[in-house]
N, C-alpha and C. Protein backbone atom coordinates (compact mmCIF):
# COMPACT_ATOMS: atom_id res chain seq x y z
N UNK A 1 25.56 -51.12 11.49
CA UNK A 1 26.55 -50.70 10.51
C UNK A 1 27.38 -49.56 11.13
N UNK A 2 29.06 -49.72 11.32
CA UNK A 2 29.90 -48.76 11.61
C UNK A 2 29.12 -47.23 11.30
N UNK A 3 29.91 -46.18 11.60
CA UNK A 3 29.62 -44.91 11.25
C UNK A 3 30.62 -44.87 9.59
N UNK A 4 31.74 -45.21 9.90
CA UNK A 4 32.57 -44.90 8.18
C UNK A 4 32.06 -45.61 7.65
N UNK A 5 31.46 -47.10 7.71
CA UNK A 5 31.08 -48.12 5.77
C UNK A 5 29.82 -47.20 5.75
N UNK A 6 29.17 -46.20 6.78
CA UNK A 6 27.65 -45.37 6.21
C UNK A 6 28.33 -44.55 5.31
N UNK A 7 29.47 -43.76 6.00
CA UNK A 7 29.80 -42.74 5.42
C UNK A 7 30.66 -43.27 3.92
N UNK A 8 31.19 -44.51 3.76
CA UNK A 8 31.65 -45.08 2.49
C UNK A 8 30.91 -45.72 1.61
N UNK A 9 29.58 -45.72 1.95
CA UNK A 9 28.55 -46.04 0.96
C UNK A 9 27.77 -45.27 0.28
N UNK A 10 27.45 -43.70 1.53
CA UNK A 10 26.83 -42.95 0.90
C UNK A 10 27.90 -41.83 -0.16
N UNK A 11 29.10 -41.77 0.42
CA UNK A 11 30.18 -41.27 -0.52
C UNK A 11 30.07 -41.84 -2.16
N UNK A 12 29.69 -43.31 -2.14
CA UNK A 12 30.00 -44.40 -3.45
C UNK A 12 28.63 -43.96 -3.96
N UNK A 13 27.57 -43.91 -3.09
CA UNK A 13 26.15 -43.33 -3.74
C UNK A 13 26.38 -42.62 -4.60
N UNK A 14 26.67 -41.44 -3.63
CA UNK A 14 27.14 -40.04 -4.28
C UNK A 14 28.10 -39.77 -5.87
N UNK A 15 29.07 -40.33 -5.62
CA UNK A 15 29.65 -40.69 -7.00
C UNK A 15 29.29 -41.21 -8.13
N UNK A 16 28.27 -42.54 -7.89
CA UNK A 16 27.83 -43.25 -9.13
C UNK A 16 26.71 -42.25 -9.76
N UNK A 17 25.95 -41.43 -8.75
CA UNK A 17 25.07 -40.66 -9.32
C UNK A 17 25.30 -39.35 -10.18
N UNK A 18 26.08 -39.01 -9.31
CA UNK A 18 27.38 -38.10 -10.24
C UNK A 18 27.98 -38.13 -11.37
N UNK A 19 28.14 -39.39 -11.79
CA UNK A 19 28.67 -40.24 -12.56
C UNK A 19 27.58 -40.33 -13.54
N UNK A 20 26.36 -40.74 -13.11
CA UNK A 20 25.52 -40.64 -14.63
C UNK A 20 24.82 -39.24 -14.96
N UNK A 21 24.53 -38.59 -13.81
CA UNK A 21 23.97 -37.18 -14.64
C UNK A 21 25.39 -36.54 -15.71
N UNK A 22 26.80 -36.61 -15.11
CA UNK A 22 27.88 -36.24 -15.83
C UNK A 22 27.80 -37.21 -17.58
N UNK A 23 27.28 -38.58 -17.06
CA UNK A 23 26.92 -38.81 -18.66
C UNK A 23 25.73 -38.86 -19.55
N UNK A 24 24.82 -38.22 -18.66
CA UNK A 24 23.50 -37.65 -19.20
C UNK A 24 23.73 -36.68 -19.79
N UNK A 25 24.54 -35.35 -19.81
CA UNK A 25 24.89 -34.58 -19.81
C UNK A 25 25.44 -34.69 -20.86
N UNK A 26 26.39 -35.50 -20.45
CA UNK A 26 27.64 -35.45 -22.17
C UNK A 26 27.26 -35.97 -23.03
N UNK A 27 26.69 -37.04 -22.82
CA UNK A 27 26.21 -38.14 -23.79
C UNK A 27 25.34 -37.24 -25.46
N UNK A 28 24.60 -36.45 -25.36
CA UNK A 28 23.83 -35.81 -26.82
C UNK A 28 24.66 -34.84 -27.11
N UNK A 29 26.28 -34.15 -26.69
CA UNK A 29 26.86 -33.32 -26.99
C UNK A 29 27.69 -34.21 -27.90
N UNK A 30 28.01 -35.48 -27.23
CA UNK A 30 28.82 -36.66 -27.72
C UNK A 30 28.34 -36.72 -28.97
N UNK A 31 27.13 -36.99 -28.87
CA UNK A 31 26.34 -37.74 -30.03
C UNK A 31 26.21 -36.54 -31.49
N UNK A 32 26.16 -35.78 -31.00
CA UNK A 32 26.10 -34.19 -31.75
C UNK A 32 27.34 -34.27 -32.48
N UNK A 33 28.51 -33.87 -31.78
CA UNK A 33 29.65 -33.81 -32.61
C UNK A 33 30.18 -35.45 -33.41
N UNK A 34 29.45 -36.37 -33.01
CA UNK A 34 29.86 -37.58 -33.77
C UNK A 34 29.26 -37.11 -35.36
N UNK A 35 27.59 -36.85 -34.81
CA UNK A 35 26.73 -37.37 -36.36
C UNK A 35 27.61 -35.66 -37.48
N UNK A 36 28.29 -34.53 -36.36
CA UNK A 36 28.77 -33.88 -37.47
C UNK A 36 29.60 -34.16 -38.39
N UNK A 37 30.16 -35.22 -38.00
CA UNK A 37 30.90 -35.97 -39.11
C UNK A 37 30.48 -36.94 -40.18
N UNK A 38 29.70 -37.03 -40.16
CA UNK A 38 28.80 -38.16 -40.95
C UNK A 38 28.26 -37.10 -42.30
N UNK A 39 27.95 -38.49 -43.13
CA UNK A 39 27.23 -37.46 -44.53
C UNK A 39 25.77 -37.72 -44.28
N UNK A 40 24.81 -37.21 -44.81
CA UNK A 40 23.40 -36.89 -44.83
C UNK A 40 22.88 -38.55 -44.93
N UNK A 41 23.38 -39.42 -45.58
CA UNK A 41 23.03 -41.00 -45.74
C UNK A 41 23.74 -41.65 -44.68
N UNK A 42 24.64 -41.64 -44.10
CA UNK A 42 24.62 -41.96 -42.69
C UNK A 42 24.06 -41.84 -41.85
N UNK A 43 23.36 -40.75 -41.59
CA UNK A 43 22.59 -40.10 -40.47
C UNK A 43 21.10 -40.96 -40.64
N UNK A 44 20.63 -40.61 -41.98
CA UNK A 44 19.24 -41.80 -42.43
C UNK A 44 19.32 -42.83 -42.10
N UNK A 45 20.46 -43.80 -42.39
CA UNK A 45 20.86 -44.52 -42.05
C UNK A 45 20.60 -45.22 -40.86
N UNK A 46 21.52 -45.37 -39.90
CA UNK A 46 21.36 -44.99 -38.78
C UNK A 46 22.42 -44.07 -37.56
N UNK A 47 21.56 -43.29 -37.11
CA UNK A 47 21.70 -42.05 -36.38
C UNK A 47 22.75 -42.40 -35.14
N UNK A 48 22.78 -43.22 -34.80
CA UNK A 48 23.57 -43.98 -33.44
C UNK A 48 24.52 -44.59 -33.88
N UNK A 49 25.08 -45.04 -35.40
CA UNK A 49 26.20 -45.67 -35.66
C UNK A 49 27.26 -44.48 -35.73
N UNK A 50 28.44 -44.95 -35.78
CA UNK A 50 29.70 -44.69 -35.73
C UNK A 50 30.14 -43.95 -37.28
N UNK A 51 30.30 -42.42 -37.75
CA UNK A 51 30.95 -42.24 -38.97
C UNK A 51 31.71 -42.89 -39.61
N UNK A 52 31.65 -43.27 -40.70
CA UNK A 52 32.55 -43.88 -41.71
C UNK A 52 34.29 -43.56 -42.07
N UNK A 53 34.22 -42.02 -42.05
CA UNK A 53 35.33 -41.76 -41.82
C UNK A 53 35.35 -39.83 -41.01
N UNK A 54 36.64 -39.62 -40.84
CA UNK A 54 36.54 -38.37 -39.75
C UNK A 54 37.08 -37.34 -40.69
N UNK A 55 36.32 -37.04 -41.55
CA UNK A 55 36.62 -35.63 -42.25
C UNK A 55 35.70 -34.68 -42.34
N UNK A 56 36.34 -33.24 -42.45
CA UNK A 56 35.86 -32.25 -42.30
C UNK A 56 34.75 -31.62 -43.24
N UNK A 57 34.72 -32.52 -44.13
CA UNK A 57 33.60 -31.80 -45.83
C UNK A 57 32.33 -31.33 -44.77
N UNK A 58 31.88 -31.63 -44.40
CA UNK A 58 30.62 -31.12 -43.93
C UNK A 58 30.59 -29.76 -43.50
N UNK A 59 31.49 -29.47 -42.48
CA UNK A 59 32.23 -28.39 -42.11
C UNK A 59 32.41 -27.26 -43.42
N UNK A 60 32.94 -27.79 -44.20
CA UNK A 60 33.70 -27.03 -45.32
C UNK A 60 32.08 -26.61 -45.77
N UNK A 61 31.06 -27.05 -46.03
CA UNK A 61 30.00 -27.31 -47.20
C UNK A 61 29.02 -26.47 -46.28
N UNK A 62 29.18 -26.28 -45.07
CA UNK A 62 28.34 -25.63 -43.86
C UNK A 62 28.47 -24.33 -44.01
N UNK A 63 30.18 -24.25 -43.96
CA UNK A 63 30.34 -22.69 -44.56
C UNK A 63 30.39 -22.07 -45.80
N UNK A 64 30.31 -22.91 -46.82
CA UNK A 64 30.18 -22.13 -48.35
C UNK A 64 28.91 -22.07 -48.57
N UNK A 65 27.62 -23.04 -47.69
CA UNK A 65 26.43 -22.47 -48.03
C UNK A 65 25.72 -21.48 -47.39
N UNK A 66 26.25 -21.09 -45.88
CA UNK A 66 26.04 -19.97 -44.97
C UNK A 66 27.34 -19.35 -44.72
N UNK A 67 26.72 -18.29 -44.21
CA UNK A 67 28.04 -17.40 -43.83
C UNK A 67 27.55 -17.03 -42.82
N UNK A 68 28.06 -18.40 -41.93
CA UNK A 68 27.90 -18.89 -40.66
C UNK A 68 28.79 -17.95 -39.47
N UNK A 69 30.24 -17.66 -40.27
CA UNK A 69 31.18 -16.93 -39.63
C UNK A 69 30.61 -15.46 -39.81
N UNK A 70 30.17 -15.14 -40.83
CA UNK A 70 29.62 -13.38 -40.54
C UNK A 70 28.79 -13.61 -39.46
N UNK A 71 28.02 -14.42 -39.59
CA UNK A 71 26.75 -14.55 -38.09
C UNK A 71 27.12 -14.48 -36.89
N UNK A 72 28.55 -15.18 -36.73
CA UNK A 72 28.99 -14.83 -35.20
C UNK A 72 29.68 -13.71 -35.36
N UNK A 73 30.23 -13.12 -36.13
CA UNK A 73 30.92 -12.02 -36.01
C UNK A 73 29.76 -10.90 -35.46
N UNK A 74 28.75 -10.96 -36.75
CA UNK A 74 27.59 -9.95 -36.47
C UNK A 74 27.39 -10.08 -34.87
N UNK A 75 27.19 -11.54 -34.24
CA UNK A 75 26.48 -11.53 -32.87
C UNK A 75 27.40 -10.95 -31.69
N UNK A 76 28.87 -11.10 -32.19
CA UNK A 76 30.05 -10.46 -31.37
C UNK A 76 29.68 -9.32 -31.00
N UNK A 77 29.87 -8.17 -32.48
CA UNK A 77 29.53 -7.01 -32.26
C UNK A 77 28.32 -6.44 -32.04
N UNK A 78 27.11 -7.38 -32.00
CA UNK A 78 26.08 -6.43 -31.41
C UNK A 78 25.92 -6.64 -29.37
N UNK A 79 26.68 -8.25 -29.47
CA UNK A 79 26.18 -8.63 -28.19
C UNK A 79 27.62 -7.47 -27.07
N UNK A 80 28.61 -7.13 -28.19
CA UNK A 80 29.34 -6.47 -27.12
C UNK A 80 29.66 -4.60 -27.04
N UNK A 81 28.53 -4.41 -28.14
CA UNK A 81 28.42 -3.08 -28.46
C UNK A 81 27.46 -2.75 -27.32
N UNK A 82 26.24 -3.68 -27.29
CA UNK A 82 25.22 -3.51 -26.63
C UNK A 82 25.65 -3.31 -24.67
N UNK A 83 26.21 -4.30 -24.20
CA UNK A 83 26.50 -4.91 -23.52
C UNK A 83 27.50 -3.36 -22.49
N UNK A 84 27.98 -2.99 -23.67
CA UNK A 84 29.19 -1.79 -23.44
C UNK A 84 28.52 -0.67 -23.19
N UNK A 85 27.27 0.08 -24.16
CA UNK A 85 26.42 0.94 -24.08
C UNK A 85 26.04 0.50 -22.64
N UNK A 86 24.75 -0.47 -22.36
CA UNK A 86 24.27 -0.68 -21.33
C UNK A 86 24.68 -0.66 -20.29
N UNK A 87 26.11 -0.90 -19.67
CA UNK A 87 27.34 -0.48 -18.89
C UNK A 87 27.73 0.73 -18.43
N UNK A 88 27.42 1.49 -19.87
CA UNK A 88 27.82 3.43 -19.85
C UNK A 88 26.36 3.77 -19.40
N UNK A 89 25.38 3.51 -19.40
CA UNK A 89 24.02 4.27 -18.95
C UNK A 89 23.50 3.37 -17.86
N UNK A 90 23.66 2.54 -17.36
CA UNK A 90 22.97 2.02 -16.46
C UNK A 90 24.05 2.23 -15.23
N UNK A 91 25.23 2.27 -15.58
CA UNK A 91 26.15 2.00 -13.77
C UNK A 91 26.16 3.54 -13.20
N UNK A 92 25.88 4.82 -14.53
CA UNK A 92 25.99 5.69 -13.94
C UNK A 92 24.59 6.23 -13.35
N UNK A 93 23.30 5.83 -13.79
CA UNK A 93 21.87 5.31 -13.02
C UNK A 93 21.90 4.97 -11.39
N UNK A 94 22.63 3.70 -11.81
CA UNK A 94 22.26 3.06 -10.64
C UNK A 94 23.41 3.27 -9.11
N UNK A 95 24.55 3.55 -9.99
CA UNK A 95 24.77 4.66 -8.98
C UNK A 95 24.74 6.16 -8.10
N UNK A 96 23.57 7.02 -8.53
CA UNK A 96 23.01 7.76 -8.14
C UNK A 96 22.02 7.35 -7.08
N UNK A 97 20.87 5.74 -8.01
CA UNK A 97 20.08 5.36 -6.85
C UNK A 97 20.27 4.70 -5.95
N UNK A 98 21.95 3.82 -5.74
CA UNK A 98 22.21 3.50 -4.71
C UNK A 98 23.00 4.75 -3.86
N UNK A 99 23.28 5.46 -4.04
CA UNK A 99 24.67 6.32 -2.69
C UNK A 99 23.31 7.71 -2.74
N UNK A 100 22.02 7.78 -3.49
CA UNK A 100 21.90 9.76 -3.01
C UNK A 100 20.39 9.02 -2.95
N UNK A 101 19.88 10.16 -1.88
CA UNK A 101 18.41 10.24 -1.71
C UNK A 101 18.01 11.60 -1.86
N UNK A 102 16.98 11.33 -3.14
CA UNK A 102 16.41 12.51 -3.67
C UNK A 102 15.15 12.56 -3.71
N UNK A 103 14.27 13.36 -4.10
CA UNK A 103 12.87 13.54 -4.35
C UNK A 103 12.25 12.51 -5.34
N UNK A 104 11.38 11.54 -5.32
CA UNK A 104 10.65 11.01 -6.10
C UNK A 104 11.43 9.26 -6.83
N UNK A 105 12.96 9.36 -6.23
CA UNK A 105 13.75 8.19 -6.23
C UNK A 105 13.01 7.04 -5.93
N UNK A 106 12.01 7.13 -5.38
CA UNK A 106 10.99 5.23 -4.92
C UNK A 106 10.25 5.54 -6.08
N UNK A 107 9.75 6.28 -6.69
CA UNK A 107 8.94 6.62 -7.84
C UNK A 107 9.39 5.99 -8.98
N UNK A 108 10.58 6.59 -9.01
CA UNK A 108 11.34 6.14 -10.41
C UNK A 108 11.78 4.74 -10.67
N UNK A 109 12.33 4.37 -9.15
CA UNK A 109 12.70 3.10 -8.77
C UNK A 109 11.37 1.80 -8.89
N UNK A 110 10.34 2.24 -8.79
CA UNK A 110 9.06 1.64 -8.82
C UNK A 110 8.60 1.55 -10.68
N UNK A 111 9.08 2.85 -11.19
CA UNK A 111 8.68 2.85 -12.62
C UNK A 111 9.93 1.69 -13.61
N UNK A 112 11.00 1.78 -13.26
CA UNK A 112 12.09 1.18 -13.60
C UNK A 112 11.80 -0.99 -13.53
N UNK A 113 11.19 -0.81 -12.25
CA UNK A 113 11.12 -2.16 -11.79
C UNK A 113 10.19 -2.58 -12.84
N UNK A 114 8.42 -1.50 -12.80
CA UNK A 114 7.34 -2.41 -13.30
C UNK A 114 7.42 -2.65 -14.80
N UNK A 115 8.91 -1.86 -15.47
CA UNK A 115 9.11 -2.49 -16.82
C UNK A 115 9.41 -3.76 -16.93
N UNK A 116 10.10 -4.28 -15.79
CA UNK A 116 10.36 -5.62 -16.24
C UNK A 116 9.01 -6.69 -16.35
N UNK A 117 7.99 -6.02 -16.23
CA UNK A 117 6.53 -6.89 -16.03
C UNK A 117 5.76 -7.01 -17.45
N UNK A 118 6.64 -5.96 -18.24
CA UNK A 118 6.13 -6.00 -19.64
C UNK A 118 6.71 -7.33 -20.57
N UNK A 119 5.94 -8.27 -21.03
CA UNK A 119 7.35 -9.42 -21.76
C UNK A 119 7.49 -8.49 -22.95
N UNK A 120 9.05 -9.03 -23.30
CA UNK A 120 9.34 -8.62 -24.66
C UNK A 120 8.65 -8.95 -25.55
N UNK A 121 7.91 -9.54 -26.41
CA UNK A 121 6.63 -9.82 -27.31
C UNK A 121 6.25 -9.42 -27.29
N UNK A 122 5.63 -8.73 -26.08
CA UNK A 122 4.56 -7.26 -26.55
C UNK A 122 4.79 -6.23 -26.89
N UNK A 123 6.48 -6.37 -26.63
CA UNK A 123 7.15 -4.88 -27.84
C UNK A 123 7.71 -4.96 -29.10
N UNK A 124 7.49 -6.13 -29.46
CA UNK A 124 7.89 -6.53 -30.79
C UNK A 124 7.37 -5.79 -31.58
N UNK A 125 6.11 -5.19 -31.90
CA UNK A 125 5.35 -4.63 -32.78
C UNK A 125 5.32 -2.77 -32.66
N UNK A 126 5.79 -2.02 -31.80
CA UNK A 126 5.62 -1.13 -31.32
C UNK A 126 7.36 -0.51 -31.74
N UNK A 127 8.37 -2.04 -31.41
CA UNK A 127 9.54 -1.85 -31.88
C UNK A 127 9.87 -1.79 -33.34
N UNK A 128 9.11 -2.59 -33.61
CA UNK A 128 9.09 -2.88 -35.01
C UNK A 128 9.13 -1.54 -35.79
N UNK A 129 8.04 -0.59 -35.87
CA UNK A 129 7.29 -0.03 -36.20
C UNK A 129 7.87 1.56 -36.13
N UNK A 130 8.83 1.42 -34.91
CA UNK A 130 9.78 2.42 -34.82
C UNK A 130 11.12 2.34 -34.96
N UNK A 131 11.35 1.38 -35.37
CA UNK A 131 13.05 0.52 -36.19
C UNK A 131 12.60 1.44 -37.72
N UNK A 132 11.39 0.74 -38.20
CA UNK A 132 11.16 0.90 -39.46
C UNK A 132 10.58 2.57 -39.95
N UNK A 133 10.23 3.41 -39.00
CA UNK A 133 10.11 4.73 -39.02
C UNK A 133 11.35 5.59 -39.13
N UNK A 134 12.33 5.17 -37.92
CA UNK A 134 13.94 5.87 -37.98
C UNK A 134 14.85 5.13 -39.04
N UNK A 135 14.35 4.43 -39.96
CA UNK A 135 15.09 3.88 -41.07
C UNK A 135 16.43 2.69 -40.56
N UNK A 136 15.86 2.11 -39.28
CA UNK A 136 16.99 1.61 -38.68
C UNK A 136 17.18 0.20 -38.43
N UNK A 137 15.34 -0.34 -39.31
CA UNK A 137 15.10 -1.61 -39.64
C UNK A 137 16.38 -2.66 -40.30
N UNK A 138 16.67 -3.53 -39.81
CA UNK A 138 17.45 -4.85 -40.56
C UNK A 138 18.86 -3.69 -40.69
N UNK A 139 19.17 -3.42 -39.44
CA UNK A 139 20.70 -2.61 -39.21
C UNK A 139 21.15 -3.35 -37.96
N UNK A 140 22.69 -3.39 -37.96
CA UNK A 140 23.43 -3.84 -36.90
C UNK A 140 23.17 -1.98 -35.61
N UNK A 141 22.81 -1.13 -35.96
CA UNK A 141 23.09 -0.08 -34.86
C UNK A 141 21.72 -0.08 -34.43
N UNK A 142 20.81 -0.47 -35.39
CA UNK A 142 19.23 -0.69 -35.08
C UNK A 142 19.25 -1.89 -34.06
N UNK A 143 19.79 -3.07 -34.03
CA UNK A 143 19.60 -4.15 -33.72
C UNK A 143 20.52 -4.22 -32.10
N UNK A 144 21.48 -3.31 -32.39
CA UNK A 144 22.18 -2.69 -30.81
C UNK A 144 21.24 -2.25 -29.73
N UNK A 145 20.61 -0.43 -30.50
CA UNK A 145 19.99 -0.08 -29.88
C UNK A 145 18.91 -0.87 -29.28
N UNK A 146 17.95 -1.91 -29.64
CA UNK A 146 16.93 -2.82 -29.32
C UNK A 146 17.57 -3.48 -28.31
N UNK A 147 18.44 -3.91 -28.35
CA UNK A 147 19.29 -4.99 -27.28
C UNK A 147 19.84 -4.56 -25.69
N UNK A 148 20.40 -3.26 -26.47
CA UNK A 148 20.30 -2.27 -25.17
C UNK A 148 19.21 -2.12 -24.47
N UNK A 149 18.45 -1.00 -25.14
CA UNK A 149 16.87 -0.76 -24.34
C UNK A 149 16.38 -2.08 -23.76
N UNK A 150 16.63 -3.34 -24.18
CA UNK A 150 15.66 -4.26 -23.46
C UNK A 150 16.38 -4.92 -22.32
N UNK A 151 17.89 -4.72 -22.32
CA UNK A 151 18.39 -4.71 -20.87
C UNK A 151 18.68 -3.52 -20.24
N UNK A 152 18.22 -3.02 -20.19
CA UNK A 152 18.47 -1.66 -18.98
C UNK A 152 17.76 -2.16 -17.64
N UNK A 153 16.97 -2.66 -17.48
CA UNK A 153 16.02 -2.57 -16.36
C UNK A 153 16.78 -3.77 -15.67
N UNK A 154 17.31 -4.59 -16.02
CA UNK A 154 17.40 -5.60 -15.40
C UNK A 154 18.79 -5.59 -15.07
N UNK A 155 19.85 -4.63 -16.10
CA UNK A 155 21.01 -4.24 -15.77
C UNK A 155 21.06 -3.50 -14.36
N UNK A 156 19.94 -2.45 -14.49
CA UNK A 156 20.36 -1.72 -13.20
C UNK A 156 19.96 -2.01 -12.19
N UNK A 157 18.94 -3.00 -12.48
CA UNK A 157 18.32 -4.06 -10.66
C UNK A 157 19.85 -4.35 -10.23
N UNK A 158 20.75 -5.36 -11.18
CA UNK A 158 21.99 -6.10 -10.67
C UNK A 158 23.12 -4.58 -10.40
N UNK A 159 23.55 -4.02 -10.89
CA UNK A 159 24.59 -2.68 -10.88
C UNK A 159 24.11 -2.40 -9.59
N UNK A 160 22.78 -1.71 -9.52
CA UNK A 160 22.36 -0.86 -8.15
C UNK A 160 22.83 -1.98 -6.92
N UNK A 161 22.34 -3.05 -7.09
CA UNK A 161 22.54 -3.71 -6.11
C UNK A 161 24.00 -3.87 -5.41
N UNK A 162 24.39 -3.94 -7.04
CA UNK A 162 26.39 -4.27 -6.38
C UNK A 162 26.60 -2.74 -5.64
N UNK A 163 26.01 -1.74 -6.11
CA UNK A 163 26.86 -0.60 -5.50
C UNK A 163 25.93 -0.49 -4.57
N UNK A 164 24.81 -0.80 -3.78
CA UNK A 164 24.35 -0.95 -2.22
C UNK A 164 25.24 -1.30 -1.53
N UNK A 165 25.82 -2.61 -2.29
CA UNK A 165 26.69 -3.75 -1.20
C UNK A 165 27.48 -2.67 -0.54
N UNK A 166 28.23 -2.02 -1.40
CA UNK A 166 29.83 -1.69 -0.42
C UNK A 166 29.67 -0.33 0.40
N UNK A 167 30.42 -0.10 1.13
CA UNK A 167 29.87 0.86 1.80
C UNK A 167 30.25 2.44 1.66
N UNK A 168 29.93 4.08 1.83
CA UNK A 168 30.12 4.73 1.14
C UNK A 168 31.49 4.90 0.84
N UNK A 169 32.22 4.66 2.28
CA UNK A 169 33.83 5.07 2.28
C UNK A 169 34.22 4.21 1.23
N UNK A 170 34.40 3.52 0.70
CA UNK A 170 34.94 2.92 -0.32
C UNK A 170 34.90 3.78 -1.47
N UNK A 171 33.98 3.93 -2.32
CA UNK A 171 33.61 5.03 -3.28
C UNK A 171 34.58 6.19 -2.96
N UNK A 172 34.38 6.75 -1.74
CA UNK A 172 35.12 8.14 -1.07
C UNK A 172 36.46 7.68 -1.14
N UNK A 173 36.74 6.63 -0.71
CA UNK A 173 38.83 6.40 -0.88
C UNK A 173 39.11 6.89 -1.97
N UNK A 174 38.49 6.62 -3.02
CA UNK A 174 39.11 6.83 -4.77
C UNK A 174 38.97 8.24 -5.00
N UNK A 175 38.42 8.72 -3.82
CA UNK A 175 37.72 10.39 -4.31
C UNK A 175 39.06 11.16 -4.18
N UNK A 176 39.82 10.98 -2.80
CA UNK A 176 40.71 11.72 -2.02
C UNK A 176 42.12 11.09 -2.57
């Protein structure tokens, strides 16, 4: 067999396989937004047929029985309150422990790391317990602060690292 019909077969390989993980993939997202159109006796029905017709009531009936839209709003502002805090205390962290060498820095750097060895579940109860002491239980600033504290450690593994990469003069250009 030539060298190109290898290389034009395994190319055609390549594609058809491509081709079905791409509709492995799509295929239950497909199927998802179909049955959202359907009413509750369609779906019993059967689950793989085609909606009856393409209107939105479900939609409409989704949101007058949840307040589905406060939920993402709520998740907006905690995931970007949090996100923002953790930003303000960790880059200015982890840039100290990447550019200065100080006394006891492998220490801290060692204490910082072996938090991430704790799973979150085992602070569920400890968190709990001090949400509900500072009165800060079932609060969006309660539910920040938690979100924060439980990425710090892993924020400043990635931050420290980016500011290893570059080298000091860089930092120093912006100084002068």
């Amino acid at each position: 067999m030539p060298n190109y019909q290898r290389i034009l077969l395994l190319r055609t390989i390549k594609i058809i396989l491509l081709a079905v993980f791409t509709l492995i993939s799509i295929a239950p997202l497909a199927w998802i937004l179909l049955s959202s159109f359907k009413t509750n006796r369609e779906i019993m029905l059967s689950a793989f047929s085609l909606p009856s017709s393409f209107d939105f009531k479900g939609y409409k009936v989704a949101l007058e029985v949840s307040p589905i839209l406060r939920f993402y709003g709520n998740s907006l502002i905690i995931a970007t309150a949090s996100t923002i805090l953790n930003l303000l205390f960790v880059s200015m962290t982890a840039y100290v422990f990447a550019r200065f060498e100080f006394k006891g820095r492998a220490l801290m750097a060692l204490m910082i790391s072996s938090s991430l060895l704790i799973p979150s579940s085992a602070l569920l109860m400890p968190i709990y317990r001090i949400m509900v002491s500072i009165h800060l239980f079932d609060t969006i600033i309660g539910l920040i602060l938690v979100h924060t504290a439980l990425g710090l450690p892993t924020s400043f593994f990635v931050i420290r690292s980016y500011f290893s990469k570059y080298s000091q003069g860089i930092g120093r250009g912006g100084i002068y």
